[in-house]
N, C-alpha and C. Protein backbone atom coordinates (compact mmCIF):
# COMPACT_ATOMS: atom_id res chain seq x y z
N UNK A 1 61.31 123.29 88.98
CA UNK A 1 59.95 122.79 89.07
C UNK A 1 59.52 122.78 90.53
N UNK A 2 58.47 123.19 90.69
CA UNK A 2 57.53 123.19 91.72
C UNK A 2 56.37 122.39 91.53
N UNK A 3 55.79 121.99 93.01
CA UNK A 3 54.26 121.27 93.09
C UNK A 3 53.42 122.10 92.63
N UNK A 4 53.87 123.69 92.56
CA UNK A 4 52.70 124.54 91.73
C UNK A 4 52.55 124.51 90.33
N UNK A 5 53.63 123.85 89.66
CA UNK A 5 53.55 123.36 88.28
C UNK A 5 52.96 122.11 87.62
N UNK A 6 52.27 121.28 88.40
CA UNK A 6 52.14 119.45 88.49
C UNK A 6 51.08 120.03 87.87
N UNK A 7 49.86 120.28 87.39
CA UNK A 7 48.91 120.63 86.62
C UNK A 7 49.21 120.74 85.64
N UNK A 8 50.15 121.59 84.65
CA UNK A 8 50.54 121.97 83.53
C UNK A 8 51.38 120.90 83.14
N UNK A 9 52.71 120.28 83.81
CA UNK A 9 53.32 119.25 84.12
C UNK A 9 52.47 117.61 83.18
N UNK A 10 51.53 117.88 84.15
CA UNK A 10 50.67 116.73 84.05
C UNK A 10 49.78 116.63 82.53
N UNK A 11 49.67 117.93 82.39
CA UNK A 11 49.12 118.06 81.14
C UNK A 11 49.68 117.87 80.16
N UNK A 12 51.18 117.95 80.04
CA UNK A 12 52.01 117.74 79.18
C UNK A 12 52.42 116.19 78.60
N UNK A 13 52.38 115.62 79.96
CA UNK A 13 52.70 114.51 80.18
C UNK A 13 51.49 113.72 79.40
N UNK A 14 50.14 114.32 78.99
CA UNK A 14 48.96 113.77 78.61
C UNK A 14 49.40 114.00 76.98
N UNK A 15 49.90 114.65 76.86
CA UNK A 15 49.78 114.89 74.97
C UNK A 15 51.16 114.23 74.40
N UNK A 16 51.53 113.58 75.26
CA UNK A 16 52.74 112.56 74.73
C UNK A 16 52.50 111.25 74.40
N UNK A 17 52.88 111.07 73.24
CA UNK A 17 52.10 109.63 72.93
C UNK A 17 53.45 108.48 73.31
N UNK A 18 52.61 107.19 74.20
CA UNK A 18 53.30 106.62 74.50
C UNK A 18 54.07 107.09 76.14
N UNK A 19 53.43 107.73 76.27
CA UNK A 19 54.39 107.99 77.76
C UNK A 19 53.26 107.01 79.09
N UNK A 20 54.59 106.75 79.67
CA UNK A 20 53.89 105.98 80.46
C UNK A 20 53.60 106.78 82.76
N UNK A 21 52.12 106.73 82.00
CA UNK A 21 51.88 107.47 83.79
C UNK A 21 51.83 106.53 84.95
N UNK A 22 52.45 106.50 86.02
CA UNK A 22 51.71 105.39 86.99
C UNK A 22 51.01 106.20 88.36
N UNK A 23 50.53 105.46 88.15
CA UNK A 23 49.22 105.68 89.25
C UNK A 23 49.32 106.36 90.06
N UNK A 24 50.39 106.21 91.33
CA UNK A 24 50.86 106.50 92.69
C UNK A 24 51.88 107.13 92.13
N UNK A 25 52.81 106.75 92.07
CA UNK A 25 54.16 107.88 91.69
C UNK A 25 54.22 109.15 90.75
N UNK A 26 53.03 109.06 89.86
CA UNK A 26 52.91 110.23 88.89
C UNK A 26 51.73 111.12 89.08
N UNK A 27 50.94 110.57 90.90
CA UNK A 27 50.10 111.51 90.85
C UNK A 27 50.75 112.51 91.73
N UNK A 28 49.71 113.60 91.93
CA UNK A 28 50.20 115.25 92.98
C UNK A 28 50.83 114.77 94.01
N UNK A 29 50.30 113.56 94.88
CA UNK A 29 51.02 113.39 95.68
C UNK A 29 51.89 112.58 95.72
N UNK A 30 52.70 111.84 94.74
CA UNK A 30 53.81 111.32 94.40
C UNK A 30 55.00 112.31 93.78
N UNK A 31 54.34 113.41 92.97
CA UNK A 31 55.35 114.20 92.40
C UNK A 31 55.72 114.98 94.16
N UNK A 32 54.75 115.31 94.52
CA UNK A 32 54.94 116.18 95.39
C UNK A 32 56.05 115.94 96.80
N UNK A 33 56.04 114.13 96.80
CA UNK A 33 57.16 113.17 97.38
C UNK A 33 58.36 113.61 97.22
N UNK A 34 58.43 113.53 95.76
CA UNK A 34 59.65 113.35 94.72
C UNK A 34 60.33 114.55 95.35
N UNK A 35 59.44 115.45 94.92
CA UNK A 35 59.74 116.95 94.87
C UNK A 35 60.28 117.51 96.27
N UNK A 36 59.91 116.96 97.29
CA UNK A 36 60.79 117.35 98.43
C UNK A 36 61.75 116.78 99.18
N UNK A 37 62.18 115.64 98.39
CA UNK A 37 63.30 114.86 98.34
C UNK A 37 64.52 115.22 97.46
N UNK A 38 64.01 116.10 96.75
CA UNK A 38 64.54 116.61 95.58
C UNK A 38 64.47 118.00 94.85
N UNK A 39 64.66 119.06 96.12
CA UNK A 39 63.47 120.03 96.29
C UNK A 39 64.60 121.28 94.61
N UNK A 40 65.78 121.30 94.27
CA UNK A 40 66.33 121.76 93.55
C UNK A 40 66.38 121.38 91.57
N UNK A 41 66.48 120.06 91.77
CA UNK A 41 66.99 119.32 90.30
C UNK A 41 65.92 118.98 89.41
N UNK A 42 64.53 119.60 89.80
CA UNK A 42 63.62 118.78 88.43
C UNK A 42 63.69 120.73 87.42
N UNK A 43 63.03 120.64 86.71
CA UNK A 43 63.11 121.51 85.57
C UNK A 43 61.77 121.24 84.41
N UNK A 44 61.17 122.83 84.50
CA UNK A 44 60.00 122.94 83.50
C UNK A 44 60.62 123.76 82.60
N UNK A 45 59.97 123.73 81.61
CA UNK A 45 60.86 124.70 80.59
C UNK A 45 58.96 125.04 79.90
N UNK A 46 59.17 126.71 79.88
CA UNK A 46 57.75 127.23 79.36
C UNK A 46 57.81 128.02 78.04
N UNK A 47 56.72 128.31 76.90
CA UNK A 47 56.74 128.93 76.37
C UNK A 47 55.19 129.46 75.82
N UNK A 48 54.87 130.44 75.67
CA UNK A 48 53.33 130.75 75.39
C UNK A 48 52.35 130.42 76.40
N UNK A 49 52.95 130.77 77.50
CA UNK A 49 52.01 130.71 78.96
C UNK A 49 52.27 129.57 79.18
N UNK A 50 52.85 128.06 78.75
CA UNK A 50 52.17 127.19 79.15
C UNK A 50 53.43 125.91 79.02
N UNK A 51 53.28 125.38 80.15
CA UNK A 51 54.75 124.52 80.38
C UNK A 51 54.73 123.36 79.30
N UNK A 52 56.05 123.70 78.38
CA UNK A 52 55.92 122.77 77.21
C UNK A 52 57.17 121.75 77.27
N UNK A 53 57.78 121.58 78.55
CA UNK A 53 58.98 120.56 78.82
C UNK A 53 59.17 120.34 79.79
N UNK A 54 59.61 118.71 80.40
CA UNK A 54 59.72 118.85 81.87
C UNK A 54 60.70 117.97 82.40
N UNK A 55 61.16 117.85 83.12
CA UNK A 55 62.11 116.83 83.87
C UNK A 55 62.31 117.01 85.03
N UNK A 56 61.59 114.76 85.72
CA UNK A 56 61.63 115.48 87.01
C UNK A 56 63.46 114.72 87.48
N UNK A 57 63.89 115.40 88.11
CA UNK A 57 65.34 114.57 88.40
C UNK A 57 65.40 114.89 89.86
N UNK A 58 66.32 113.46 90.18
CA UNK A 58 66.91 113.38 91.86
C UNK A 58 68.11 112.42 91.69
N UNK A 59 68.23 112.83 93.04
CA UNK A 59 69.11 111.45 92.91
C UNK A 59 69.17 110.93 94.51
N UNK A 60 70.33 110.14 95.06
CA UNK A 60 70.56 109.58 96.41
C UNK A 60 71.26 110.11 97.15
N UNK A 61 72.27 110.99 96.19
CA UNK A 61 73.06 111.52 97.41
C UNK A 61 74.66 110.72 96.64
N UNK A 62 74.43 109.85 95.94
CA UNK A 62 75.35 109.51 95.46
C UNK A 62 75.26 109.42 93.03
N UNK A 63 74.46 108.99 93.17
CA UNK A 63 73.75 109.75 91.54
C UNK A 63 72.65 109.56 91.07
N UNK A 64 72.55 110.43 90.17
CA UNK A 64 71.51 111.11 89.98
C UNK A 64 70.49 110.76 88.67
N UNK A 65 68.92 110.81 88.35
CA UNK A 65 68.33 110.10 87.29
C UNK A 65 67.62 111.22 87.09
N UNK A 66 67.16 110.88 85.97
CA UNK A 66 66.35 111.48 85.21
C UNK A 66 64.86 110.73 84.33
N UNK A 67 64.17 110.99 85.29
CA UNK A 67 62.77 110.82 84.66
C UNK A 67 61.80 111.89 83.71
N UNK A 68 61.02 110.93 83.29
CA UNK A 68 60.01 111.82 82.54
C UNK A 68 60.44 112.59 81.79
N UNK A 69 61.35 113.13 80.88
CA UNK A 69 61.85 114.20 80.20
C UNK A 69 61.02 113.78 79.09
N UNK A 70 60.68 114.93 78.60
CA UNK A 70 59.86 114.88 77.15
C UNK A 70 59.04 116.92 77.20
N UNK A 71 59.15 116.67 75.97
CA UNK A 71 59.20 118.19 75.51
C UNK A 71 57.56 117.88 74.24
N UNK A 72 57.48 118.84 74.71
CA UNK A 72 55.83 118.66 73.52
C UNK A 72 56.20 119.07 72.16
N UNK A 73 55.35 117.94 71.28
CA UNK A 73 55.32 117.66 69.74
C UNK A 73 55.73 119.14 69.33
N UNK A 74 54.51 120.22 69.33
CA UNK A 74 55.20 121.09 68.81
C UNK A 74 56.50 122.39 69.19
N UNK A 75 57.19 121.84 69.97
CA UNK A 75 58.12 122.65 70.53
C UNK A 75 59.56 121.75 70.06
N UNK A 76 59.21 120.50 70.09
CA UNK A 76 60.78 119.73 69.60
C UNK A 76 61.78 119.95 68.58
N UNK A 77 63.21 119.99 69.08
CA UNK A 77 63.85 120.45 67.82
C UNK A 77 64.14 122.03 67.64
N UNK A 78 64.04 122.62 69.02
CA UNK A 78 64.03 123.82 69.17
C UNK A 78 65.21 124.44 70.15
N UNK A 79 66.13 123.19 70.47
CA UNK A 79 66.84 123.00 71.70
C UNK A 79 66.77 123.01 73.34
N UNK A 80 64.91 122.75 73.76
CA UNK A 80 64.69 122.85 74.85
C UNK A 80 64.79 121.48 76.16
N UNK A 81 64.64 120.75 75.04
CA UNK A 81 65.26 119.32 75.51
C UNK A 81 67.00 119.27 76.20
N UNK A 82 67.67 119.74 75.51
CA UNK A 82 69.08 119.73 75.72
C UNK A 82 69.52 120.72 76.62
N UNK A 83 68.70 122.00 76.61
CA UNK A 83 68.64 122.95 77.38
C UNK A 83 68.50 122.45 78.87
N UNK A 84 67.35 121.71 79.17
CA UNK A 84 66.51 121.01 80.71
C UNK A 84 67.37 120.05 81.21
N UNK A 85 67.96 119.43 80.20
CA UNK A 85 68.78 118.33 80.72
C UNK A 85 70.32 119.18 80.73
N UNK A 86 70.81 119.69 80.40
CA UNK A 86 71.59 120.81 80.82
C UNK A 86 71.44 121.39 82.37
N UNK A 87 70.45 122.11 82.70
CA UNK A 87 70.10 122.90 83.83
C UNK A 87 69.75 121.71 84.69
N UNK A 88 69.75 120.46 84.66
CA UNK A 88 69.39 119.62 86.21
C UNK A 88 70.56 119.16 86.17
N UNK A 89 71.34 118.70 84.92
CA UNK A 89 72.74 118.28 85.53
C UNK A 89 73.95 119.39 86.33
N UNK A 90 73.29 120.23 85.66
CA UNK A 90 74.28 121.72 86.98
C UNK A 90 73.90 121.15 88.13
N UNK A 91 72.52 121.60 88.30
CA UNK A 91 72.06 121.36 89.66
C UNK A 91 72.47 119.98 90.04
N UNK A 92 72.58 118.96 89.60
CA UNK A 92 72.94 117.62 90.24
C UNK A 92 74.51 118.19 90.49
N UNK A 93 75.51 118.62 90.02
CA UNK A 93 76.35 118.70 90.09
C UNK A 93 76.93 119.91 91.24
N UNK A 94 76.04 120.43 91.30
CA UNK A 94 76.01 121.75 92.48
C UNK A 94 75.74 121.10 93.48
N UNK A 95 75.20 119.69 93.71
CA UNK A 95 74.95 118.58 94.73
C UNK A 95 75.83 117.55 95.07
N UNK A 96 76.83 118.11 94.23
CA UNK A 96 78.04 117.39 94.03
C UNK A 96 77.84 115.77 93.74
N UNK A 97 77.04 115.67 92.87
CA UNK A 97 76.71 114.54 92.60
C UNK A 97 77.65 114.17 90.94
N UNK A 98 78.23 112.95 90.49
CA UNK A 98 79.42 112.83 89.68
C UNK A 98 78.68 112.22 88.04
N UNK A 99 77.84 111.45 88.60
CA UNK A 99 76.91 110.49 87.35
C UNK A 99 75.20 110.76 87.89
N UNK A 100 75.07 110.39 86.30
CA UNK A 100 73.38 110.49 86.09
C UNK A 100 73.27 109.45 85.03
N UNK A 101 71.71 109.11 85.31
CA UNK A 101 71.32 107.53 84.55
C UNK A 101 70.22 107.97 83.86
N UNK A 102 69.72 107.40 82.80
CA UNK A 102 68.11 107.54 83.33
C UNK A 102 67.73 106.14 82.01
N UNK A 103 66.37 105.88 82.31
CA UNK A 103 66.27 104.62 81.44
C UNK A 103 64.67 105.32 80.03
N UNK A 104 65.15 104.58 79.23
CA UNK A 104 64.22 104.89 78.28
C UNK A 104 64.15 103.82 77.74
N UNK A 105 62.44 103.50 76.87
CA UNK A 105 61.96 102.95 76.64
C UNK A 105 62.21 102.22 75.01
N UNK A 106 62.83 100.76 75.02
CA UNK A 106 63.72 100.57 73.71
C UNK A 106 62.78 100.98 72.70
N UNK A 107 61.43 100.90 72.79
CA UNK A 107 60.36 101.30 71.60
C UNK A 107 60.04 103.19 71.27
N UNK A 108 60.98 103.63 72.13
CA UNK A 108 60.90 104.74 71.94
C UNK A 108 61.90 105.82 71.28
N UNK A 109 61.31 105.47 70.00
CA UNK A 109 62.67 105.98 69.12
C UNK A 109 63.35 107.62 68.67
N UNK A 110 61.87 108.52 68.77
CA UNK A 110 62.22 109.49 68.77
C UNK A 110 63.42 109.99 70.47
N UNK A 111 62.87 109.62 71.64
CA UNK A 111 64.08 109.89 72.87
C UNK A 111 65.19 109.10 72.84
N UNK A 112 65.65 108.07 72.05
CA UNK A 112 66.37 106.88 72.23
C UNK A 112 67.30 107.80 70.89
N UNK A 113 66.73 108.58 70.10
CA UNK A 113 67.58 109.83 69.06
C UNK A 113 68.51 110.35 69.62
N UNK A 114 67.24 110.96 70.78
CA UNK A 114 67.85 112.49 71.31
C UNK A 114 69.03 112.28 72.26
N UNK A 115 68.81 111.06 73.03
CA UNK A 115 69.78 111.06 74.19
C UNK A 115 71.46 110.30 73.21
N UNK A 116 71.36 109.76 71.99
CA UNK A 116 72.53 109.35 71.58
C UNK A 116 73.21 111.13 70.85
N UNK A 117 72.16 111.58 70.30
CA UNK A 117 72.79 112.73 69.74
C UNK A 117 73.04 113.61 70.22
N UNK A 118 72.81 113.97 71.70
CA UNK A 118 73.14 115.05 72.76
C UNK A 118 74.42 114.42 73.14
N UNK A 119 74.82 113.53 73.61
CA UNK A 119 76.18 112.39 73.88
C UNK A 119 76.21 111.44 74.73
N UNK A 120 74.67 111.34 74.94
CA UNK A 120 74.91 110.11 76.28
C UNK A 120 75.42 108.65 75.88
N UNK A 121 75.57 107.61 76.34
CA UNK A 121 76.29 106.30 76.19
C UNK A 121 75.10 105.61 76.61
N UNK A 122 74.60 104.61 75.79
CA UNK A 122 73.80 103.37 75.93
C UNK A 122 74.41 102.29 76.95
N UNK A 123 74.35 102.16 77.81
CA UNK A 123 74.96 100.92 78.19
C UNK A 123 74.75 99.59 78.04
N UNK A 124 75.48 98.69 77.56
CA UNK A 124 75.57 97.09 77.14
C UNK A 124 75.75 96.29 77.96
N UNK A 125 76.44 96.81 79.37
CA UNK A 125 77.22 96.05 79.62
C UNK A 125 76.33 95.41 81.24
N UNK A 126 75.13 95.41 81.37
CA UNK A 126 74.47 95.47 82.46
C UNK A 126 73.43 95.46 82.26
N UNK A 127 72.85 94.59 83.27
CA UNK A 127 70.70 94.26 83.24
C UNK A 127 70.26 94.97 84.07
N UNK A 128 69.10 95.82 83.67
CA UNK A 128 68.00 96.49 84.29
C UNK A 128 66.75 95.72 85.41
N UNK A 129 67.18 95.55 86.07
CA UNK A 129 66.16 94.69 86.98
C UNK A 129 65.25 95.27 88.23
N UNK A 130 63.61 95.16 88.08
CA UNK A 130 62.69 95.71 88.63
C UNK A 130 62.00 94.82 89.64
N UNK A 131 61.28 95.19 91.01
CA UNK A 131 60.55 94.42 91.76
C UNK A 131 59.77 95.02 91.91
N UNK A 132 58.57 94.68 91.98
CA UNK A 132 57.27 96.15 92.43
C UNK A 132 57.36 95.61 94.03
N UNK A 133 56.89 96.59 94.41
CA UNK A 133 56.30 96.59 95.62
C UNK A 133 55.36 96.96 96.29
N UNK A 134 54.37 97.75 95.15
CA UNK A 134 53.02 97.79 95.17
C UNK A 134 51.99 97.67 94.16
N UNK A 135 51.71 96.86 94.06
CA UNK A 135 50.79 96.43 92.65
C UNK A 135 50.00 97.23 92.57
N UNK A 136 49.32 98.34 93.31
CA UNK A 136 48.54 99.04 93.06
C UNK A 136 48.93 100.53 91.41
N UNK A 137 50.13 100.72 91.79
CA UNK A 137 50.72 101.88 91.16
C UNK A 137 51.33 101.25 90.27
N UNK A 138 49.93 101.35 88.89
CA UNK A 138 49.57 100.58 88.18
C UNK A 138 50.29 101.81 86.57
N UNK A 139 51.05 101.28 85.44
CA UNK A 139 51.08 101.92 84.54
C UNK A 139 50.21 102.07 83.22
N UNK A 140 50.02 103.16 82.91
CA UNK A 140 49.01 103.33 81.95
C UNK A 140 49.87 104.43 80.25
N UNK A 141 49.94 103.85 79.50
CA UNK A 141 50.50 104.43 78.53
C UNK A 141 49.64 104.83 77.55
N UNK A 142 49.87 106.28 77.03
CA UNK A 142 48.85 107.54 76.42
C UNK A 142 49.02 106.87 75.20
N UNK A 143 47.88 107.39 74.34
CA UNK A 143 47.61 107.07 73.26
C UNK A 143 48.20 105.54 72.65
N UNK A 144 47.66 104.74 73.45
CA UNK A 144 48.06 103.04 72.77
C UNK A 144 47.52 102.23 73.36
């Protein structure tokens, strides 16, 4: 993935119901942050001209996450999901990076499927804890 893809990207990200955009971090110039911090590991996956999967991933230098993954309604179930998350964990791993996280949304049952049936591990054993630090970069979730 490239900043020349954040248009199509973005568009994708619009026909997902329930996905959540924020303000500052999910606009051009937040991906575009991401993206050169992270200039190897995110991943579009296209078909019929038009980018129908995406994931943006980075990590610290020590491991690695995975945001935003989601593949459009009509492409799911086609193996392109497993495919993307495939091709950034190379690349995380070509970064020599050892683990990858990523968090999903407990109300979100169709990705909360995919990531047990591909083989990832839920973890129990540990709290997720958030601080903002800018109230401005505000979240907005599609269709709800």
């Amino acid at each position: 993935m490239t900043i020349e893809d954040y248009n199509g990207v973005y568009a994708l990200w619009m026909t997902i119901r329930g996905f959540g955009i924020r303000t500052i971090d999910d606009s051009r110039e937040g991906v575009e942050r991401f993206l050169k911090r992270n200039p190897t590991t995110s991943v579009v996956a296209e078909a019929d001209g038009r980018i129908v999967g995406s994931i943006l991933c980075g990590h610290d230098g020590r491991r690695g996450c995975l945001y935003h993954v989601c593949v459009h309604e009509s492409y799911r179930r086609h193996g392109i999901g497993k495919a993307m998350v495939i091709r950034a964990m190379e690349k995380l791993k070509e970064e020599q990076i050892s683990k990858v996280s990523l968090i999903a949304f407990t109300q979100n049952d169709i990705g909360n499927a995919f990531w047990n049936k591909i083989g990832w591990v839920e973890r129990l054993d540990l709290n997720y804890y958030d601080f903002v630090l800018n109230e401005e970069n505000i979240t907005a979730f599609n269709g709800q």
